[in-house]
N, C-alpha and C. Protein backbone atom coordinates (compact mmCIF):
# COMPACT_ATOMS: atom_id res chain seq x y z
N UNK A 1 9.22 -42.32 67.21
CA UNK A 1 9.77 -41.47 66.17
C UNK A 1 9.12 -40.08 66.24
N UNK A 2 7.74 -40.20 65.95
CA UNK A 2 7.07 -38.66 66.44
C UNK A 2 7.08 -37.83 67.50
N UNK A 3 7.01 -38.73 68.47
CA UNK A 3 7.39 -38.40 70.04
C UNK A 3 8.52 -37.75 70.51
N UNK A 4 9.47 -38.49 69.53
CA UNK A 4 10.43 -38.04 70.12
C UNK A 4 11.05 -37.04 69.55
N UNK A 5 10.26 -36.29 68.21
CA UNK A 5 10.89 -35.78 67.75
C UNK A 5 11.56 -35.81 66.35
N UNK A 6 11.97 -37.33 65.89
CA UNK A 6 12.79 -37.69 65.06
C UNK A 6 12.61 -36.73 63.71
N UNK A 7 11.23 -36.63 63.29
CA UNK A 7 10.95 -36.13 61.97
C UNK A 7 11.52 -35.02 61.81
N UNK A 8 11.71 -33.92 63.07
CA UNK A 8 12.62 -32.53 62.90
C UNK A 8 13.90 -32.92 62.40
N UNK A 9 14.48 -33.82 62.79
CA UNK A 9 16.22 -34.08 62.55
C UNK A 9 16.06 -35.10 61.24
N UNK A 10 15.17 -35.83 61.11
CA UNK A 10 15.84 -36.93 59.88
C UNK A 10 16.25 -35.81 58.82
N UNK A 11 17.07 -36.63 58.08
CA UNK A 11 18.21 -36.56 57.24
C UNK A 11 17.24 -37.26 55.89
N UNK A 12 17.10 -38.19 55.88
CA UNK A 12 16.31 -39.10 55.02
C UNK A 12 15.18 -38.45 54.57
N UNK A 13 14.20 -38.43 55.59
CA UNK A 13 13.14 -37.72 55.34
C UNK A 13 13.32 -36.25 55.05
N UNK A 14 13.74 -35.53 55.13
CA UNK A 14 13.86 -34.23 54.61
C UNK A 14 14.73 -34.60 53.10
N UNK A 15 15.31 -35.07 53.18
CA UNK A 15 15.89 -35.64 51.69
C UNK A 15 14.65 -36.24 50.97
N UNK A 16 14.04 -37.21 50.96
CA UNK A 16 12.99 -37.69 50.60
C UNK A 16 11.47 -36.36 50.12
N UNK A 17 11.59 -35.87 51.27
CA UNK A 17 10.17 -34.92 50.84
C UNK A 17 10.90 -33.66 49.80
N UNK A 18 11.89 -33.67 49.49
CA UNK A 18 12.73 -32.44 48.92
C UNK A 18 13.02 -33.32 47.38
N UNK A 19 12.90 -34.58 47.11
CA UNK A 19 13.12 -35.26 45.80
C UNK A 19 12.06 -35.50 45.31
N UNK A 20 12.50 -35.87 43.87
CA UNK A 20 11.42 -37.14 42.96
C UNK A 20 11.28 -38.22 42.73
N UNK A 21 13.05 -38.25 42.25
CA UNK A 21 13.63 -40.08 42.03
C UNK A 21 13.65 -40.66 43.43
N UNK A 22 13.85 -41.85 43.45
CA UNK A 22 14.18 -42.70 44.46
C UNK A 22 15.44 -42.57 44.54
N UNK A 23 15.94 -42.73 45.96
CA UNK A 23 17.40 -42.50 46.21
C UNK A 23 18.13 -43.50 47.15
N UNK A 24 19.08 -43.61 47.38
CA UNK A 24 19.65 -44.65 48.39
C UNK A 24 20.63 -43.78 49.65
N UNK A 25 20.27 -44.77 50.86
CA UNK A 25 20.60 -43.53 51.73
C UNK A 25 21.73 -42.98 51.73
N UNK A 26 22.99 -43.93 50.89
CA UNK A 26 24.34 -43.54 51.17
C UNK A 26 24.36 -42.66 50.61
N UNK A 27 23.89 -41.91 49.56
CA UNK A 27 23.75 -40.58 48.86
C UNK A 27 23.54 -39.08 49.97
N UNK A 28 22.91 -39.39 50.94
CA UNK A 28 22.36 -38.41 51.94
C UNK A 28 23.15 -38.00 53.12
N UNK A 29 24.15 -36.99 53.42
CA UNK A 29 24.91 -36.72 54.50
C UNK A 29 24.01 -36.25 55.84
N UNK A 30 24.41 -36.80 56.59
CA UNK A 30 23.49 -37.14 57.81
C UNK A 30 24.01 -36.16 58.52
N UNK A 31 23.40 -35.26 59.27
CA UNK A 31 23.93 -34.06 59.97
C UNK A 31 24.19 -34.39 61.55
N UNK A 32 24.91 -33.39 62.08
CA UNK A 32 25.38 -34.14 63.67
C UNK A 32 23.79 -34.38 64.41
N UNK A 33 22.90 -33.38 64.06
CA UNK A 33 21.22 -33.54 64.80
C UNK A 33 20.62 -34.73 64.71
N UNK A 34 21.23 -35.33 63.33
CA UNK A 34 20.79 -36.41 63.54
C UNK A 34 21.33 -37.42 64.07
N UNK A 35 22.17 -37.45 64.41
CA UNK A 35 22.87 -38.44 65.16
C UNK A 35 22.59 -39.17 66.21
N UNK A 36 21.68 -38.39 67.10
CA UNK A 36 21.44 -39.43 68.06
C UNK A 36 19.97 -40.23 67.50
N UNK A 37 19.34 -39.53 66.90
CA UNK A 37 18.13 -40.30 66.10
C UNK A 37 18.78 -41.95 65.73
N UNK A 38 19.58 -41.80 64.95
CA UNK A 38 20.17 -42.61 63.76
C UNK A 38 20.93 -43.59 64.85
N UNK A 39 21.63 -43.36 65.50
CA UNK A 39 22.06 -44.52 67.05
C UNK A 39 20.87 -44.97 67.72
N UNK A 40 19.91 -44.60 67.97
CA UNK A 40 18.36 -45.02 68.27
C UNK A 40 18.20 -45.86 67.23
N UNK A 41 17.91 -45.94 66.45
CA UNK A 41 17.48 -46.60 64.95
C UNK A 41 17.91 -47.60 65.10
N UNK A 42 19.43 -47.81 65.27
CA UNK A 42 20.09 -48.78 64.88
C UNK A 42 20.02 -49.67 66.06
N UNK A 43 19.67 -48.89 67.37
CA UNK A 43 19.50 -50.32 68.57
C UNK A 43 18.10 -50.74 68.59
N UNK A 44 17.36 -50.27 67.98
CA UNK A 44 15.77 -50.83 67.63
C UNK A 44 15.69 -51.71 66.64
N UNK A 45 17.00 -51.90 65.56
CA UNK A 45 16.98 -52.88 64.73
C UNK A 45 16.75 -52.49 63.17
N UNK A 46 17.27 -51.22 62.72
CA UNK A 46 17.04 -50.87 61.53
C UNK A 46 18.47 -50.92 61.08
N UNK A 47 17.85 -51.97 59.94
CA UNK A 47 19.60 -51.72 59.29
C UNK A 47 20.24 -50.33 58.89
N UNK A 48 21.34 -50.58 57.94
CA UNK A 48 22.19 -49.35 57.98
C UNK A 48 22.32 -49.01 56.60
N UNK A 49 21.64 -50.04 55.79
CA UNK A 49 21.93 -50.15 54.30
C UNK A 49 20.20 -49.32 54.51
N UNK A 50 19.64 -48.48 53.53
CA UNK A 50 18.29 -48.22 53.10
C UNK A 50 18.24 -47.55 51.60
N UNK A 51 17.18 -47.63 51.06
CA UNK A 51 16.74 -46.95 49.94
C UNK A 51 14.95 -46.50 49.61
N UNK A 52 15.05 -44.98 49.61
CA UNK A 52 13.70 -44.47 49.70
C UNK A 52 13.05 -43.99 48.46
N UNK A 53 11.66 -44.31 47.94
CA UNK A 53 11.01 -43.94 47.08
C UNK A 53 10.11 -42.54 47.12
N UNK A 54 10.46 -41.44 46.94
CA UNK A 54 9.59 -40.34 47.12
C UNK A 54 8.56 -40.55 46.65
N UNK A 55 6.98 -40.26 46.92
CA UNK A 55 5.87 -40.70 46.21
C UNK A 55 5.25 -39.18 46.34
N UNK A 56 4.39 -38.72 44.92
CA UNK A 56 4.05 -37.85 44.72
C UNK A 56 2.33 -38.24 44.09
N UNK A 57 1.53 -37.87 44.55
CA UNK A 57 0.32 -38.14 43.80
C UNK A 57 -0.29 -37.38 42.56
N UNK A 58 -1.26 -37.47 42.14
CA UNK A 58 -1.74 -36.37 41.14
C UNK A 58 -2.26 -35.52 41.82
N UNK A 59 -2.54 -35.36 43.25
CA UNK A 59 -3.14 -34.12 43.71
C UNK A 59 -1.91 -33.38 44.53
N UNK A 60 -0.24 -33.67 44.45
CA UNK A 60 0.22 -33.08 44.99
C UNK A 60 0.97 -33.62 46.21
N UNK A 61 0.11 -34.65 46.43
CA UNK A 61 0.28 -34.96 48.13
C UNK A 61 1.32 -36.08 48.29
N UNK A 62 1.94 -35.92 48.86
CA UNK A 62 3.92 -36.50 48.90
C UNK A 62 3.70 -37.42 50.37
N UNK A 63 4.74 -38.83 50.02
CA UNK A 63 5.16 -39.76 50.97
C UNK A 63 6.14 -40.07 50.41
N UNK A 64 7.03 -40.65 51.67
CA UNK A 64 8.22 -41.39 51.26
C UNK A 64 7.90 -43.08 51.84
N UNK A 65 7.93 -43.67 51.03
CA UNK A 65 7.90 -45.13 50.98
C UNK A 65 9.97 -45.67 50.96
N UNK A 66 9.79 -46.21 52.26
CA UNK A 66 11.56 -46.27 52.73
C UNK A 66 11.58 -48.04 53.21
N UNK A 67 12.99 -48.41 52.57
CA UNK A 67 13.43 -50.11 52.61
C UNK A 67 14.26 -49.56 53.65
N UNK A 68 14.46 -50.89 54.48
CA UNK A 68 16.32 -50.69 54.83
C UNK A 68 16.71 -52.24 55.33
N UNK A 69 17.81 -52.32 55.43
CA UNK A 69 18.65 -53.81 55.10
C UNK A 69 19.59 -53.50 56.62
N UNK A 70 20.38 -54.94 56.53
CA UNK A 70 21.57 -55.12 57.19
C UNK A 70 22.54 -55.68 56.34
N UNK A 71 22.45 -55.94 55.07
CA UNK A 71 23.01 -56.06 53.50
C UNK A 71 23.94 -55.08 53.08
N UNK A 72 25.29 -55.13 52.78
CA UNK A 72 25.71 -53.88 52.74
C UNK A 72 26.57 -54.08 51.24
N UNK A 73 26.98 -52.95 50.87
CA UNK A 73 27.98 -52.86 49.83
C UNK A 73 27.23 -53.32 48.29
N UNK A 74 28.34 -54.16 47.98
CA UNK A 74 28.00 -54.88 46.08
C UNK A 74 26.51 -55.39 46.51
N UNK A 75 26.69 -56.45 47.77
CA UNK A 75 25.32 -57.16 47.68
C UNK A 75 24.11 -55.77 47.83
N UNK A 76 23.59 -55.22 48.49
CA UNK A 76 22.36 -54.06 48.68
C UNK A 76 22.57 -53.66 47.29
N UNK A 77 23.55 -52.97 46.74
CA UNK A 77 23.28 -52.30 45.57
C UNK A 77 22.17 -53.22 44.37
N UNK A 78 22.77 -54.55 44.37
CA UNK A 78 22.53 -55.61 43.46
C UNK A 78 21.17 -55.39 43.96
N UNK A 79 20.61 -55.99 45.14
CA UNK A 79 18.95 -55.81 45.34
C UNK A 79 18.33 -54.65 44.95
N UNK A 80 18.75 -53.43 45.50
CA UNK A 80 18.10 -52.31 45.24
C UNK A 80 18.13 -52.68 43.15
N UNK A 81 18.75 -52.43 42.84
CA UNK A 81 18.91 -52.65 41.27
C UNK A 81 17.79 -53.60 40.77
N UNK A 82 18.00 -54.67 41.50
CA UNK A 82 17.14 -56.02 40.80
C UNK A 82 15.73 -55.49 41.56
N UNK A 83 15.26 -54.50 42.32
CA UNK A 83 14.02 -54.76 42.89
C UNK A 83 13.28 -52.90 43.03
N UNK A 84 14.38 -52.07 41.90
CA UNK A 84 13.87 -50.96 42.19
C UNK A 84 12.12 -50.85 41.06
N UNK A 85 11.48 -51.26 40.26
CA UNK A 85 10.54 -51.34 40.18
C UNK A 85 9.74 -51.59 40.76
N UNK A 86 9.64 -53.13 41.21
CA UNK A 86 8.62 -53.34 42.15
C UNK A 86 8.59 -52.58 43.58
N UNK A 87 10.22 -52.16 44.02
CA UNK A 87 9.89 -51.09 45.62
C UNK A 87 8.97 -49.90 44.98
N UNK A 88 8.92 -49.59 44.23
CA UNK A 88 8.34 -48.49 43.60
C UNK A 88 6.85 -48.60 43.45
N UNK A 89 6.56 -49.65 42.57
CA UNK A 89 5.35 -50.22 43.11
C UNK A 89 4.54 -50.22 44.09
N UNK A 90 5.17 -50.98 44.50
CA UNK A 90 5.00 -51.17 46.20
C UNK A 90 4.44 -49.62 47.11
N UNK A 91 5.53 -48.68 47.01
CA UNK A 91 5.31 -47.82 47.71
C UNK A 91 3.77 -46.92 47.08
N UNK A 92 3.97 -47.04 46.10
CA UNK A 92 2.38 -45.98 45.49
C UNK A 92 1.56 -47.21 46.10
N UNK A 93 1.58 -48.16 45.96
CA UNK A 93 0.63 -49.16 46.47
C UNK A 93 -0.15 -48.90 48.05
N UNK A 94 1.33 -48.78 49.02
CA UNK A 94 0.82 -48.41 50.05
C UNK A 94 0.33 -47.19 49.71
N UNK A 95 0.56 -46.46 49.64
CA UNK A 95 0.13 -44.71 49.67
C UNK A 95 -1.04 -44.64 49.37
N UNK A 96 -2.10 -45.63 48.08
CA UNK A 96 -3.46 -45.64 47.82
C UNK A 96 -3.82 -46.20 48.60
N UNK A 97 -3.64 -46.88 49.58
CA UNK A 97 -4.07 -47.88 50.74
C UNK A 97 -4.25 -46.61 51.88
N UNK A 98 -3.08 -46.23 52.05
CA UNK A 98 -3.21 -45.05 53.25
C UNK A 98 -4.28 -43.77 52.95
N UNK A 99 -3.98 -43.58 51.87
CA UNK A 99 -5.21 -42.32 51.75
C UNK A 99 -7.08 -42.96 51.70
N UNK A 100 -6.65 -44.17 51.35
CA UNK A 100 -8.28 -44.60 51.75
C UNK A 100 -8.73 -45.50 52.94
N UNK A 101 -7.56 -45.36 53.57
CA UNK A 101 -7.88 -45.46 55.21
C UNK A 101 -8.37 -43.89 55.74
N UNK A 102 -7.49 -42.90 55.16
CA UNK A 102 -7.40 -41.72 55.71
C UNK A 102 -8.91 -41.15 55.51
N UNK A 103 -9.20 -40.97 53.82
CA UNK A 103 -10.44 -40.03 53.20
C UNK A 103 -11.80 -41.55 52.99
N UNK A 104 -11.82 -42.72 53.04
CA UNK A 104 -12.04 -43.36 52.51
C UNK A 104 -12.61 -43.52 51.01
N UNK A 105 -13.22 -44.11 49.99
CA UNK A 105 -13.53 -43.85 48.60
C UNK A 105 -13.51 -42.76 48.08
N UNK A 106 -13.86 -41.85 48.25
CA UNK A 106 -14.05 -40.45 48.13
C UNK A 106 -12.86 -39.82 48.09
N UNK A 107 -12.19 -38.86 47.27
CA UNK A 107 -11.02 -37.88 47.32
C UNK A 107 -11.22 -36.92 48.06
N UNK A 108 -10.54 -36.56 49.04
CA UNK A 108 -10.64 -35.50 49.64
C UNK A 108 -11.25 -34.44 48.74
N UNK A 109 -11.85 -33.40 49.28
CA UNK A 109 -11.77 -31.93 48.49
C UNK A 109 -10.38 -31.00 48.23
N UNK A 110 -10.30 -30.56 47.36
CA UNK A 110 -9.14 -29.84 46.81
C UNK A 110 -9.53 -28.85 46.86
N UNK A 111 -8.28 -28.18 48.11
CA UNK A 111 -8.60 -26.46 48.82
C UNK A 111 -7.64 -25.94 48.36
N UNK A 112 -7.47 -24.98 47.97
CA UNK A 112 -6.32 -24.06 47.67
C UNK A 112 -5.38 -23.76 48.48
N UNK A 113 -4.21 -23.62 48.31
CA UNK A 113 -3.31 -23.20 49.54
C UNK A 113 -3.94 -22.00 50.63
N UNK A 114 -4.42 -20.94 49.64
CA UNK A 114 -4.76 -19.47 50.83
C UNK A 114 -6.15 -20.25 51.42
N UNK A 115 -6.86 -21.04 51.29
CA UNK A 115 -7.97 -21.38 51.44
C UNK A 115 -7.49 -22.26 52.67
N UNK A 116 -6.55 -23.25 53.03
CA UNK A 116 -6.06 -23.98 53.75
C UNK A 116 -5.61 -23.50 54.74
N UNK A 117 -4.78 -21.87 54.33
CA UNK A 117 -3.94 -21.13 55.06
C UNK A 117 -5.34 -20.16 55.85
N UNK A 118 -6.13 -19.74 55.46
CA UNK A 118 -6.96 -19.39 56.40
C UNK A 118 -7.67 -19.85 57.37
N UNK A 119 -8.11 -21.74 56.97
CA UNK A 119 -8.88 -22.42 57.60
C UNK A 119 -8.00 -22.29 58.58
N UNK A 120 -6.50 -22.67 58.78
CA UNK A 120 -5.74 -23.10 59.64
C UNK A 120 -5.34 -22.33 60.97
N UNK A 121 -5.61 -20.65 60.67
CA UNK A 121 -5.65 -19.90 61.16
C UNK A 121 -6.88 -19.58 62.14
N UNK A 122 -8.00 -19.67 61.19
CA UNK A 122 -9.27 -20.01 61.88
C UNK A 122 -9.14 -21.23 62.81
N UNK A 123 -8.40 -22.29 62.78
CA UNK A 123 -8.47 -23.25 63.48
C UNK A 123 -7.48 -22.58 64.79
N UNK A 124 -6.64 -21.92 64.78
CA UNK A 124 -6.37 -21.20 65.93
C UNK A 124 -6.93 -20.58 67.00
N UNK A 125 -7.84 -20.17 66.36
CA UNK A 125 -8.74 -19.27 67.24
C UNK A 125 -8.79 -17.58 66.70
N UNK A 126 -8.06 -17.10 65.35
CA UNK A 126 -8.48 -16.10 65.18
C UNK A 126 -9.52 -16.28 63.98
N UNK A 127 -10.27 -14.78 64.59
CA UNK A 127 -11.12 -13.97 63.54
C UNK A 127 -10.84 -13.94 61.82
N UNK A 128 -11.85 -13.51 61.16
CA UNK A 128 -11.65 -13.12 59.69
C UNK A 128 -10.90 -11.94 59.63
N UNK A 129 -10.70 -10.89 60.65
CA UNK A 129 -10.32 -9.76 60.79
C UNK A 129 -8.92 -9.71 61.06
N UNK A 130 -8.65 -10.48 61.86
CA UNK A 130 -7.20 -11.00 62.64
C UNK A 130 -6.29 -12.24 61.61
N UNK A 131 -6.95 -12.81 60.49
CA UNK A 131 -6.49 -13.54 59.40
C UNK A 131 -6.19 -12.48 58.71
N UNK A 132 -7.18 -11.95 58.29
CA UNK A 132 -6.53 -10.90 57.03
C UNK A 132 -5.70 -10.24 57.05
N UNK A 133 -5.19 -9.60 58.42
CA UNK A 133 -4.10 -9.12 58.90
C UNK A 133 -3.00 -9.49 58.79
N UNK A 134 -2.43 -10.80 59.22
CA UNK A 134 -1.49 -12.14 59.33
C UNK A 134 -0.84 -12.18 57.69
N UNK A 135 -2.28 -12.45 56.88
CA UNK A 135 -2.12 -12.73 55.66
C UNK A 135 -2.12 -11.72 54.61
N UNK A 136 -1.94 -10.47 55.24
CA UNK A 136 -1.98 -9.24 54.45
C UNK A 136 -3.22 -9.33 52.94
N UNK A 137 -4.48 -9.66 53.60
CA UNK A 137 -5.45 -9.98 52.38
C UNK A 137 -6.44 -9.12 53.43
N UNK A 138 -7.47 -8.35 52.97
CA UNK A 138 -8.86 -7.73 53.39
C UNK A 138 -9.61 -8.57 54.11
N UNK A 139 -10.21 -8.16 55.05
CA UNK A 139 -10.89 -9.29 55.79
C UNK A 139 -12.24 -9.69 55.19
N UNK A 140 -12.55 -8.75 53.93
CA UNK A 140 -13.63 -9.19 52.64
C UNK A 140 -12.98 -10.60 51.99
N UNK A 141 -11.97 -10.76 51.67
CA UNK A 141 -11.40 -11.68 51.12
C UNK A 141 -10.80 -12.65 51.91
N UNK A 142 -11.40 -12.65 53.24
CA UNK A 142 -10.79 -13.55 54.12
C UNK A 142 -11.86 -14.05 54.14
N UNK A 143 -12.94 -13.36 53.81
CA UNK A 143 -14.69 -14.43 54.42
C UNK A 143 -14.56 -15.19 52.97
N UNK A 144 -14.09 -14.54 52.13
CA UNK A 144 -14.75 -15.35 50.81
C UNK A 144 -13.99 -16.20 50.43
N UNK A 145 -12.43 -16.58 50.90
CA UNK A 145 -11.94 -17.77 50.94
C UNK A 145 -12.19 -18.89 52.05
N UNK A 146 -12.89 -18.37 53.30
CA UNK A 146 -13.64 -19.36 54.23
C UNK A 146 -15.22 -19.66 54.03
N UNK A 147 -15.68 -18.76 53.12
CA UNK A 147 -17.23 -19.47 52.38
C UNK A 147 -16.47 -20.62 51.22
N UNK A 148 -15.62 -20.18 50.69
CA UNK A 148 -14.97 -21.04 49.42
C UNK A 148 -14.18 -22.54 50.06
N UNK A 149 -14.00 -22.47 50.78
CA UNK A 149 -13.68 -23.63 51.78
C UNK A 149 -14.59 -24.20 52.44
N UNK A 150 -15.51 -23.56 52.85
CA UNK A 150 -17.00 -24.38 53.59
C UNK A 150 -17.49 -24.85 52.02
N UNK A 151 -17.70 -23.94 51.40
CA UNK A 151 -18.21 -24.47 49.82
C UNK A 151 -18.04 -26.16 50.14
N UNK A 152 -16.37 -26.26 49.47
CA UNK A 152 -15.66 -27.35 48.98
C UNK A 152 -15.37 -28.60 49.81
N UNK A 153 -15.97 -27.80 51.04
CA UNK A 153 -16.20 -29.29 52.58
C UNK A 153 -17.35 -29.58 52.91
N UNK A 154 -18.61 -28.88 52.23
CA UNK A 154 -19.92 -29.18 52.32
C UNK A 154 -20.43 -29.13 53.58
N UNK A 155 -20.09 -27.88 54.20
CA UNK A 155 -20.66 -27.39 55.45
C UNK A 155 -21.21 -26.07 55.55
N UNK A 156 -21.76 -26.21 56.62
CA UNK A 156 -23.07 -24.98 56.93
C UNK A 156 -22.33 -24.14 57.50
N UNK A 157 -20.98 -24.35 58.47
CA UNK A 157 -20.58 -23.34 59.74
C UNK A 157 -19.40 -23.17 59.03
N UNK A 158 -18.51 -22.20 59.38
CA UNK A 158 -16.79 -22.49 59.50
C UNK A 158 -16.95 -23.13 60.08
N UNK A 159 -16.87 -23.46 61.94
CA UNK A 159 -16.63 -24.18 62.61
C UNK A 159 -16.46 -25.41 61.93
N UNK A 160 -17.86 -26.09 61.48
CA UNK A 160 -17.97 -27.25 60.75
C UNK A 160 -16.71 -27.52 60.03
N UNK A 161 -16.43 -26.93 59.21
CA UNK A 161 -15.18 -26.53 57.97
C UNK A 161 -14.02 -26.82 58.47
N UNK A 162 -13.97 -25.85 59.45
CA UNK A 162 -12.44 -26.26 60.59
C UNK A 162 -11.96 -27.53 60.69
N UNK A 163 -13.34 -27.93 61.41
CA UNK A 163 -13.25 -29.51 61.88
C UNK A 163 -13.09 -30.31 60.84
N UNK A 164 -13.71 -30.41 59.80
CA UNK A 164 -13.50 -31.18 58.77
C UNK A 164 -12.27 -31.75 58.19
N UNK A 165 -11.47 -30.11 57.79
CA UNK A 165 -10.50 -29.83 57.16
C UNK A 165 -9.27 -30.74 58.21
N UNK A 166 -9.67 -30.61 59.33
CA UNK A 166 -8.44 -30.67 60.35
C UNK A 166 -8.99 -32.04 60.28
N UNK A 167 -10.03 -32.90 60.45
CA UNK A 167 -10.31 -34.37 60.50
C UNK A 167 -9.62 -35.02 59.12
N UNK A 168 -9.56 -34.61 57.85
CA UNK A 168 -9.43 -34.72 56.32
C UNK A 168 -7.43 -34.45 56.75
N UNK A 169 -6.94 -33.90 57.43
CA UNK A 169 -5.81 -33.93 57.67
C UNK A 169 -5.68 -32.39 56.41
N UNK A 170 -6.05 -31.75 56.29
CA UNK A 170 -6.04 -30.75 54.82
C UNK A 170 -4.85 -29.62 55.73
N UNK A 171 -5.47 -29.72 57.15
CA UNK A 171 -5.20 -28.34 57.57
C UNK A 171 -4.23 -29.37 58.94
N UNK A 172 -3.36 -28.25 59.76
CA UNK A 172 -3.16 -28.92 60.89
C UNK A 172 -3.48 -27.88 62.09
N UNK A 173 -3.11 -27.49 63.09
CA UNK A 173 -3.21 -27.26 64.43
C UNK A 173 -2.24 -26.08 64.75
């Protein structure tokens, strides 16, 4: 799925990270990009019936927790109906499971977006000088949102910080 790409084209998932409620897939018009994804899917063995739970945490941080069937019509509706609590359940369930595989006990630190947006930059390979630029902010205010980020990751270096942030999944590549 990553490999190949899929996450640019799903239909679902961009539906999913764009909601709140839980939704069912027949609601979601599937675009021609996705098309060959979705013929993949279906010879790997994913049914055709699905219904996805958007999950949102208190810090912000979004998953989609997704069913899918070979159940179609009156019958799927009837399940989804009789079982949309507990899928719901379920899915925040996993999601506290995954983030304490991810951060273990501990909550990540909570970075600010420009604070994230600089580390990430720094994780590129530019300067405080060459951020501030990018980000139309002073390169005074580019050190003091990357001290404010080493702050909040409990490190001595940026470097350190970088790494952290990018290990913590905060920042990406």
């Amino acid at each position: 799925y990553l490999l190949a790409g899929y996450v640019k084209v799903d239909s679902i998932a961009r539906e999913g990270f764009g909601r709140i409620l839980p939704f069912d897939w027949s609601e979601v018009e599937i675009g021609a990009e996705a098309m060959p994804m979705m013929r993949d899917a279906l010879e790997h063995g994913l049914g055709s019936s699905g219904y996805s739970v958007p999950i949102i945490d208190r810090h912000g941080r979004r998953a989609l927790f997704s069913i899918n069937g070979t159940t179609t019509g009156d019958d799927w509706q009837a399940f989804v109906c009789a079982n949309q609590a507990s899928l719901a359940e379920v899915g925040h369930a996993i999601h506290r499971v995954a983030l304490r595989e991810l951060y273990g006990d501990d909550e990540p630190p909570q970075l600010s977006a420009r604070e994230r947006e600089v580390l990430m930059w720094t994780a590129r390979g530019k300067d405080y000088k060459a951020v501030g630029l990018i980000l139309g902010i002073s390169h005074h205010t580019t050190k003091a949102y990357l001290k404010s980020a080493r702050y909040k990751l409990d490190c001595t270096t940026i470097a350190q910080a970088v790494a952290k942030a990018l290990s913590l999944r905060l920042i990406s590549e």
